[in-house]
Protein backbone atom coordinates (compact mmCIF):
# COMPACT_ATOMS: atom_id res chain seq x y z
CA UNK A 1 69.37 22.00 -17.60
CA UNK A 2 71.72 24.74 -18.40
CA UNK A 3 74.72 25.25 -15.77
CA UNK A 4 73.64 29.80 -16.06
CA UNK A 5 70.65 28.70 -14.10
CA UNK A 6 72.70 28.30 -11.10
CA UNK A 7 74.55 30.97 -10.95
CA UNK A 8 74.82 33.72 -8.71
CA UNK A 9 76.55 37.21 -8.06
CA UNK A 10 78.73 36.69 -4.52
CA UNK A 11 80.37 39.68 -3.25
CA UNK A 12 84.26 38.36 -2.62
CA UNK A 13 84.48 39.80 0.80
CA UNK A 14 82.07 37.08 2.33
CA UNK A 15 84.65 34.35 1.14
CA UNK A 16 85.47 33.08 4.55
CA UNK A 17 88.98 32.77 5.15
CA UNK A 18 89.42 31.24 8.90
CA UNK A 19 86.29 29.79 11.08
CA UNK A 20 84.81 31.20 13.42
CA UNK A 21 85.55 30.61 17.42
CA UNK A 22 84.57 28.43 18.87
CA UNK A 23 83.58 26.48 15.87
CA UNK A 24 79.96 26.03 16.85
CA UNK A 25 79.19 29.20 16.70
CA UNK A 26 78.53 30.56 13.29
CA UNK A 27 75.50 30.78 12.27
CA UNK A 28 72.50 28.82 10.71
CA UNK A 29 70.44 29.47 8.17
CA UNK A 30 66.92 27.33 8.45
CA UNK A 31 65.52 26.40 4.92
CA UNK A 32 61.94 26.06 5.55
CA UNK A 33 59.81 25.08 1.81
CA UNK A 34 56.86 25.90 2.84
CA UNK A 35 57.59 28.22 5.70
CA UNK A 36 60.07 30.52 5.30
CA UNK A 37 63.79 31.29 6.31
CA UNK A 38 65.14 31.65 9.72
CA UNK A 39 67.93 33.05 11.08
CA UNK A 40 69.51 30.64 13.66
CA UNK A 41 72.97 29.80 14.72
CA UNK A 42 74.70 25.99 15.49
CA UNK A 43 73.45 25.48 19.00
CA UNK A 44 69.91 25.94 17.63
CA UNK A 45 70.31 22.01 16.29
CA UNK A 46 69.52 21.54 20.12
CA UNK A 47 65.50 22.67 19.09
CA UNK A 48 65.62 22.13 15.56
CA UNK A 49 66.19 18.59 15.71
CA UNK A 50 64.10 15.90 17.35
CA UNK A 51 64.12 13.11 19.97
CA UNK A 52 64.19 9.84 17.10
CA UNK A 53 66.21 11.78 14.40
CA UNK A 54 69.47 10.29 13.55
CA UNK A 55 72.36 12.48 12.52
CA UNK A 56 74.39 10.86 9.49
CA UNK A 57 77.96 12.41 9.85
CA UNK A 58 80.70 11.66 7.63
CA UNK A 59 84.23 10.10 9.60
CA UNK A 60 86.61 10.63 6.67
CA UNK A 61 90.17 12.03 7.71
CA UNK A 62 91.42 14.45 5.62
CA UNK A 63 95.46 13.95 4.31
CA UNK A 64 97.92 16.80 4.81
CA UNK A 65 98.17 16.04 1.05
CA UNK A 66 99.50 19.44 -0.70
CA UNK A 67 103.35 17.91 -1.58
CA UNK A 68 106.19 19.69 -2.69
CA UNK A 69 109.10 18.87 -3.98
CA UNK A 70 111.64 18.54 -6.76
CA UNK A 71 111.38 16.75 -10.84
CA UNK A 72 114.69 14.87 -11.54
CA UNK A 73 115.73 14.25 -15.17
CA UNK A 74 118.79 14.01 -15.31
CA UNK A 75 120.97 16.79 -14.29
CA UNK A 76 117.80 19.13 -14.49
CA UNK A 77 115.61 19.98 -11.85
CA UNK A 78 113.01 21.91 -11.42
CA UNK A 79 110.44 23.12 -8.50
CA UNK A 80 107.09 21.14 -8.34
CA UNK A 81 103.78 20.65 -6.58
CA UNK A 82 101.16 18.25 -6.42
CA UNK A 83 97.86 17.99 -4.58
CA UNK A 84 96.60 14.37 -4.45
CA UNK A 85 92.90 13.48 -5.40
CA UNK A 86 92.36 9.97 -5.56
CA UNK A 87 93.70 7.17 -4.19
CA UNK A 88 94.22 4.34 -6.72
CA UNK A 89 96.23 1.24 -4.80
CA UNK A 90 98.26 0.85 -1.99
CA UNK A 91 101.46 2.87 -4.09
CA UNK A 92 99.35 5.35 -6.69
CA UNK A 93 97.60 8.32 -6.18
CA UNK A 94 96.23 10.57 -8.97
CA UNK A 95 96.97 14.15 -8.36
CA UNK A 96 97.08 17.78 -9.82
CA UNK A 97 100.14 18.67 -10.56
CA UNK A 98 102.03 22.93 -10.61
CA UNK A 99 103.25 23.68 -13.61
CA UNK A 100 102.04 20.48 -15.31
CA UNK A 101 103.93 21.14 -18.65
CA UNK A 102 107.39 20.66 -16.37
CA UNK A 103 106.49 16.45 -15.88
CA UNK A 104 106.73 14.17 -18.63
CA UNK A 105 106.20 10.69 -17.77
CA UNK A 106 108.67 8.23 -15.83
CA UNK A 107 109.84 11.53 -14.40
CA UNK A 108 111.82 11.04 -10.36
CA UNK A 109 110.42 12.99 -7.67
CA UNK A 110 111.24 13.94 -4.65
CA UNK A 111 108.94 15.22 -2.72
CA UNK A 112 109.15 17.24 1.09
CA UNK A 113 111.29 20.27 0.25
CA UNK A 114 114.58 19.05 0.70
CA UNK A 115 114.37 17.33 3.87
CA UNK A 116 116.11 14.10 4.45
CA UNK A 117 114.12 11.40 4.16
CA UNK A 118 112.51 13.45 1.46
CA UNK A 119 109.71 10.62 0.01
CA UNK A 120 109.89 9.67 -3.81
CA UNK A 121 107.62 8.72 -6.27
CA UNK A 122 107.90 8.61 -9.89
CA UNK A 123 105.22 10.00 -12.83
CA UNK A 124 103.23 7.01 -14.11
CA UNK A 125 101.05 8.78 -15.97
CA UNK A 126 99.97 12.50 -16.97
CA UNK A 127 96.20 13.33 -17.72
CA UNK A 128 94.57 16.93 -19.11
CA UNK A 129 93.94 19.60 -16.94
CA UNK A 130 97.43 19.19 -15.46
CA UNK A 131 96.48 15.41 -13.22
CA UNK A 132 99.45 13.03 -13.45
CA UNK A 133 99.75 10.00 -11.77
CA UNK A 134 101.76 8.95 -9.00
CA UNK A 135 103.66 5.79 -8.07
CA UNK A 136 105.57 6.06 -4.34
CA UNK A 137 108.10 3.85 -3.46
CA UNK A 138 106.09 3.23 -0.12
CA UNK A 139 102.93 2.18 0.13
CA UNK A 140 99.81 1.46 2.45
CA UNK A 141 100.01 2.72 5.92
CA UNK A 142 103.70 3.63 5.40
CA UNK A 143 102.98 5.72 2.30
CA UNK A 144 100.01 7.63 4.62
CA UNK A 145 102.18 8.39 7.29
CA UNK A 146 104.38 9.76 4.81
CA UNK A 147 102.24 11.85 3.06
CA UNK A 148 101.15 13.32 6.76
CA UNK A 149 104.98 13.55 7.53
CA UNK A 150 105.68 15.80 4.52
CA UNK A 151 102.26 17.67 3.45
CA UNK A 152 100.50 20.17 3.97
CA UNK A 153 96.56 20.83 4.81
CA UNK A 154 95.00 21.09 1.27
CA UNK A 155 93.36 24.21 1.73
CA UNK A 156 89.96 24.79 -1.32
CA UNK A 157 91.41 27.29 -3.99
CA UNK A 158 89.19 30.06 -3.24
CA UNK A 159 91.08 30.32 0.21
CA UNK A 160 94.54 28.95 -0.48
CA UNK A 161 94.86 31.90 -3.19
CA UNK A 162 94.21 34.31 -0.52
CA UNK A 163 96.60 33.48 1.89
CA UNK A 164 98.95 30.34 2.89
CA UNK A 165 98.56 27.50 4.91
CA UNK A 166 98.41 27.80 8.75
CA UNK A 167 99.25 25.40 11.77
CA UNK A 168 95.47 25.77 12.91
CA UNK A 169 94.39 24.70 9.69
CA UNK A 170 95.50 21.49 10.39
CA UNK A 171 93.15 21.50 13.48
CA UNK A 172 90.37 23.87 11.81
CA UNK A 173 90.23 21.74 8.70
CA UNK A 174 89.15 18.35 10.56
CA UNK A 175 86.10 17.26 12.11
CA UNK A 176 86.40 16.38 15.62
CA UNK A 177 84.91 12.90 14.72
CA UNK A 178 87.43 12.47 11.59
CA UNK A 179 89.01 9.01 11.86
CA UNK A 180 88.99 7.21 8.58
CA UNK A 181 92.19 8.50 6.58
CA UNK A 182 91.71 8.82 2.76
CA UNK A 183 90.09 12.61 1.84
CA UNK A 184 91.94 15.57 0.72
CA UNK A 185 89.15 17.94 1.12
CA UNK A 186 86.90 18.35 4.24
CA UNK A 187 83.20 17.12 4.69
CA UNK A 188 82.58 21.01 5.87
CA UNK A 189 79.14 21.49 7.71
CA UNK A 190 80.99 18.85 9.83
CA UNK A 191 83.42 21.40 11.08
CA UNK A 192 80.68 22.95 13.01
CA UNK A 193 80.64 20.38 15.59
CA UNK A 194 82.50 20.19 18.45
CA UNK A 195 82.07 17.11 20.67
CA UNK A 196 79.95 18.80 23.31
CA UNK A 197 77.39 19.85 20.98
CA UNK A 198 77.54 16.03 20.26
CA UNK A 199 77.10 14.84 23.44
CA UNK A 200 73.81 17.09 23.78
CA UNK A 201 72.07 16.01 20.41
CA UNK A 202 72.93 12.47 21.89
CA UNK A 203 71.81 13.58 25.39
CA UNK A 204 68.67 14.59 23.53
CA UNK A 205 68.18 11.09 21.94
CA UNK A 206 69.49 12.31 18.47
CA UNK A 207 71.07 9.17 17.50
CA UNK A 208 74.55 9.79 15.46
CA UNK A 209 75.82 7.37 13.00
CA UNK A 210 78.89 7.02 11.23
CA UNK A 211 79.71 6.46 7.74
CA UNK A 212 82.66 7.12 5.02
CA UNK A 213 82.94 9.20 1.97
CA UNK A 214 86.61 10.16 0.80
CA UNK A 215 86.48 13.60 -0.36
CA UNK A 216 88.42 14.24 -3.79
CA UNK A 217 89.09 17.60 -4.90
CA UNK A 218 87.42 16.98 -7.87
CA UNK A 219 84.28 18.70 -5.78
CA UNK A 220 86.33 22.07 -6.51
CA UNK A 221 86.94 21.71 -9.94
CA UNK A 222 84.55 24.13 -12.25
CA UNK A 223 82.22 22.79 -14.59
CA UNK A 224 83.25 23.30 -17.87
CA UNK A 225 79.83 22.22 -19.97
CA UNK A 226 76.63 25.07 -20.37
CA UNK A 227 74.37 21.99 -19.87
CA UNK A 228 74.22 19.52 -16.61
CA UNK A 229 73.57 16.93 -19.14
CA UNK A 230 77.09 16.87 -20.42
CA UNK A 231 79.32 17.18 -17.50
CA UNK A 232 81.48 14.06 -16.14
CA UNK A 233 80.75 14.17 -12.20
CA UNK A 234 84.21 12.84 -10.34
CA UNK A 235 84.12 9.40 -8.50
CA UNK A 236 84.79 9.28 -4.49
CA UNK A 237 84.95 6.02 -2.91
CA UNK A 238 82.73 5.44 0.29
CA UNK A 239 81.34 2.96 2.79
CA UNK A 240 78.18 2.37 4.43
CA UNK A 241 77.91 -0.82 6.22
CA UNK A 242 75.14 -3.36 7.09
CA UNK A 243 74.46 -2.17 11.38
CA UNK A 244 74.79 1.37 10.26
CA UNK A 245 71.86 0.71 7.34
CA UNK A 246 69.92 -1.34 10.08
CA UNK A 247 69.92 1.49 12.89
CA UNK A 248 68.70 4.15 10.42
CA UNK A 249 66.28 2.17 8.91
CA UNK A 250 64.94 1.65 11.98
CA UNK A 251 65.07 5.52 13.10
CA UNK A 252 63.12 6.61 10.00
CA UNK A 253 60.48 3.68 10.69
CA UNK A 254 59.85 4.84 14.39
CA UNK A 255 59.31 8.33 12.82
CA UNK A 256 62.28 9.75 12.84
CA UNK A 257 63.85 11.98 10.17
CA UNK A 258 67.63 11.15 8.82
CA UNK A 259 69.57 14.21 8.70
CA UNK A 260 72.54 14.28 6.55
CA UNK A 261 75.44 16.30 7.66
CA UNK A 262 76.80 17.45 4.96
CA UNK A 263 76.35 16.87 0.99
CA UNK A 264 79.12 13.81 0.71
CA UNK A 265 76.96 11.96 3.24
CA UNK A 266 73.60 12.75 1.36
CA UNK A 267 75.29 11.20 -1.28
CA UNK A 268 76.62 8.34 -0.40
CA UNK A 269 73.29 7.81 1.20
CA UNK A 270 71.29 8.18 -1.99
CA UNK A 271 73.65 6.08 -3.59
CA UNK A 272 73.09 3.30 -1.23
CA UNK A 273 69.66 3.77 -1.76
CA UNK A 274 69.38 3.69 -5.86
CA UNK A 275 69.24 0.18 -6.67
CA UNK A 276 66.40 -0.80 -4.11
CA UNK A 277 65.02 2.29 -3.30
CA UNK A 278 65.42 1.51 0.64
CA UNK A 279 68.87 2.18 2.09
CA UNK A 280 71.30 -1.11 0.96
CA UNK A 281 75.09 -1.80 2.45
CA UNK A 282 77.32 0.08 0.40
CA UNK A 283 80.91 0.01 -0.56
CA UNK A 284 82.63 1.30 -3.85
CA UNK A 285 82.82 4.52 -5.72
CA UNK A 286 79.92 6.88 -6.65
CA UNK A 287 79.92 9.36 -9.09
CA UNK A 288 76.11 10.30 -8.34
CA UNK A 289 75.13 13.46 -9.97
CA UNK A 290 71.95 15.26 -7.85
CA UNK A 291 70.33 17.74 -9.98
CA UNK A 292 67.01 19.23 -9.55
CA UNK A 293 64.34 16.29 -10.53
CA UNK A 294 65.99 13.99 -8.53
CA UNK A 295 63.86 11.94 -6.19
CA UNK A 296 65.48 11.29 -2.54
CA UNK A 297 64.86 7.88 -1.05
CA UNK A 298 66.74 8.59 2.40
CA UNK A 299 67.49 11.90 3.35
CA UNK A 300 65.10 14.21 5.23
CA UNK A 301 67.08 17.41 6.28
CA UNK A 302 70.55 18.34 5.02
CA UNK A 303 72.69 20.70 7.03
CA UNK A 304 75.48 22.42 4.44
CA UNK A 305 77.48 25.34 3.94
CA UNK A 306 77.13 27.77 1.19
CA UNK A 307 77.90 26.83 -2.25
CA UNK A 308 79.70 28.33 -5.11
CA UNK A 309 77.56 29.65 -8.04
CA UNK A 310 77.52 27.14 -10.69
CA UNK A 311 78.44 23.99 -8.93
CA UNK A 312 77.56 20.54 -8.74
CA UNK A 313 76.65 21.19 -4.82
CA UNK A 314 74.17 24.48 -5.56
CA UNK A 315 72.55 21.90 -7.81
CA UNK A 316 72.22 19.33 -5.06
CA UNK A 317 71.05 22.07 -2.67
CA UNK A 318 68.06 22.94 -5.14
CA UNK A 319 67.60 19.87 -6.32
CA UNK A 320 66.80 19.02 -1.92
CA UNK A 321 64.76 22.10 -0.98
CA UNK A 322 63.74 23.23 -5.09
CA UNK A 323 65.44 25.67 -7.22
CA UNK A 324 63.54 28.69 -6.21
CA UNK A 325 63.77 28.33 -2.37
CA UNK A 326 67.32 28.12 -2.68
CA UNK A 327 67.59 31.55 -4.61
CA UNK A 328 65.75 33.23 -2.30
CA UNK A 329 67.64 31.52 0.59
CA UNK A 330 71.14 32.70 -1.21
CA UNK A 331 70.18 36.45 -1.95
CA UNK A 332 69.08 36.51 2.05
CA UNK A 333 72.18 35.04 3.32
CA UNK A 334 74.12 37.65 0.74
CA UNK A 335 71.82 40.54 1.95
CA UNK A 336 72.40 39.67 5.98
CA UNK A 337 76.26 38.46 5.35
CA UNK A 338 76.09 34.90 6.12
CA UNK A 339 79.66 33.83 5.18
CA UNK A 340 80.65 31.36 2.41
CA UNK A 341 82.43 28.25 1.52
CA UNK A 342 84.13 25.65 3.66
CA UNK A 343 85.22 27.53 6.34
CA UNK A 344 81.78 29.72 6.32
CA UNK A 345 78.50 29.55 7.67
CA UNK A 346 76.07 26.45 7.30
CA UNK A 347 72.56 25.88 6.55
CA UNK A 348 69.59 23.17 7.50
CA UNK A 349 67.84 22.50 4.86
CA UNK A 350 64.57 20.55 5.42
CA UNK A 351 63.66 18.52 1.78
CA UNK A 352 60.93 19.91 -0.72
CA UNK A 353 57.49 17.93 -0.95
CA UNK A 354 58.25 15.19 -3.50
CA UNK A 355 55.46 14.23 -6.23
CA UNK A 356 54.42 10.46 -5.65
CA UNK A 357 55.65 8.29 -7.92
């Protein structure tokens, strides 16, 4: 398919810059297929949803994982930032480096603006498109407390060159369930939440389950192809173990419907559920590519913010509820000023009719 087939004009001004307050109050945009759109807000999950459904939310912990710091070769130094991406052992993280052309390899870092016990890591590698590699002197839990000790929130691009950083970003740019360190970007239609909302879905007999998807910021990098069938998709390592698998399996057989919050836990869930069909244990990276033909095995309703024209996740969003439902859902939420991106509004999408196989 070509990548112009998903794009869209967005008027800048409903970028979303800070969340609303409280968080669970923005609104909600239902995605009916065969019904229609309707203009809800959060607390409406409280009627939307269903005794038997089971909410799949995603507990990765985003790192404060902007660093900044100085190159040393030599006598020279120079100003440099990274943001990290991947984790690839206990000592090496692949990141994105500013300016990239100022790092050659086996370059000394120091990284946390001067301060004392500034930490240090060395370039192990450089890439294209400005990713290095990175190999810290500390590693494991040391290195993460490290990292949380000298970074700052990663905000997406599309905010952080609007404005800087903020203390409540650290706060507004976490779930409230968030305890699995490891992402550098937010599962976002999890920000919605707050834990009394989750107390009444589960006071409703919405079950909630946990699993784990490490967000890389790969999910913000543009697609650089004019067809879907030539772009790379980036790899993000998740978990999904086997009494998690056995509680929704057993949801969706007593009728209920498994709602994923969010598209990184759609995905890992599909991706559990390629080899079989039926929702397996899963542990590893996936690089799982949703485009419109896809057929879902697990996933019933996906609640999501609004995507950027041309993405991999606008794809995934018409590839769920079908290409033209999610145009016409777009140009209302553009019409009535539903605001975008990860600190924006969110949407419930219920899943298009699928052809039997």
């Amino acid at each position: 398919m070509l990548v112009s087939d998903f794009d869209f004009d967005l008027p800048e001004e409903l970028i979303a810059l800070h969340p609303v307050e409280p968080r669970d109050s923005a609104r909600l945009l239902l995605v009916d297929p065969d019904n229609g759109l309707f203009d809800r807000h959060i607390p409406d999950l409280l009627t939307l949803l269903r005794p038997g459904d089971v909410l799949v939310v995603n507990d990765t912990r985003v790192l404060p994982a902007e660093l900044r710091g100085t190159r040393i070769r030599g006598e020279n130094r120079a100003s440099v930032s990274f943001n990290l991406h991947k984790r690839v052992d206990a000592h090496t993280w692949r990141a994105f480096a500013r300016p990239a052309k100022r790092l050659a390899l086996l370059d000394q870092l120091e990284l946390g603006n001067g301060q004392a016990d500034a930490l240090t890591a060395r370039v192990a590698g450089k890439g294209e498109t400005g990713e290095v590699t990175l190999e810290f002197d500390l590693g494991g839990a040391r290195l993460d407390e490290a990292i949380k000790s000298h970074g700052a929130m990663p905000l997406p691009p599309y905010i952080g060159a609007k404005r800087k950083a903020e203390a409540r970003d650290n706060v507004d740019y976490q779930t409230v369930y968030a305890a699995e360190d490891g992402a550098v970007a937010a599962p976002t239609a999890g920000l919605h939440f707050t834990e009394t909302l989750l107390q009444q879905l589960s006071d409703l007999g919405v079950s909630i389950e946990r699993v784990t998807l490490h967000v890389g910021a790969g999910t913000f990098l543009p697609m650089k192809v004019d067809n879907t069938d030539d772009h790379v998709m980036h790899a993000e390592w998740g978990d999904i173990d086997q009494a998690t698998v056995e509680r929704i399996l057993a949801a969706k057989a007593a009728g209920g419907r498994v709602v994923a919050v969010g598209t990184t836990s759609l995905r890992l869930l599909e991706t559990a559920s390629r080899a079989t069909g039926t929702l397996q244990p899963f542990i590893g990276d996936t690089d799982i590519f949703i485009t419109p033909g896809f057929r879902f095995r697990t996933v019933d309703v996906l609640m999501t913010n609004f995507h950027l024209p041309k993405s991999t996740l606008f794809m995934l969003v018409s590839a769920f509820a079908g290409m033209d439902t999610m145009r016409r859902a777009y140009e209302h939420a553009i019409a009535t000023g539903y605001r975008f991106y990860s600190y924006g509004d969110s949407s419930l999408l219920l899943r298009a009719e699928q052809d039997d196989e």
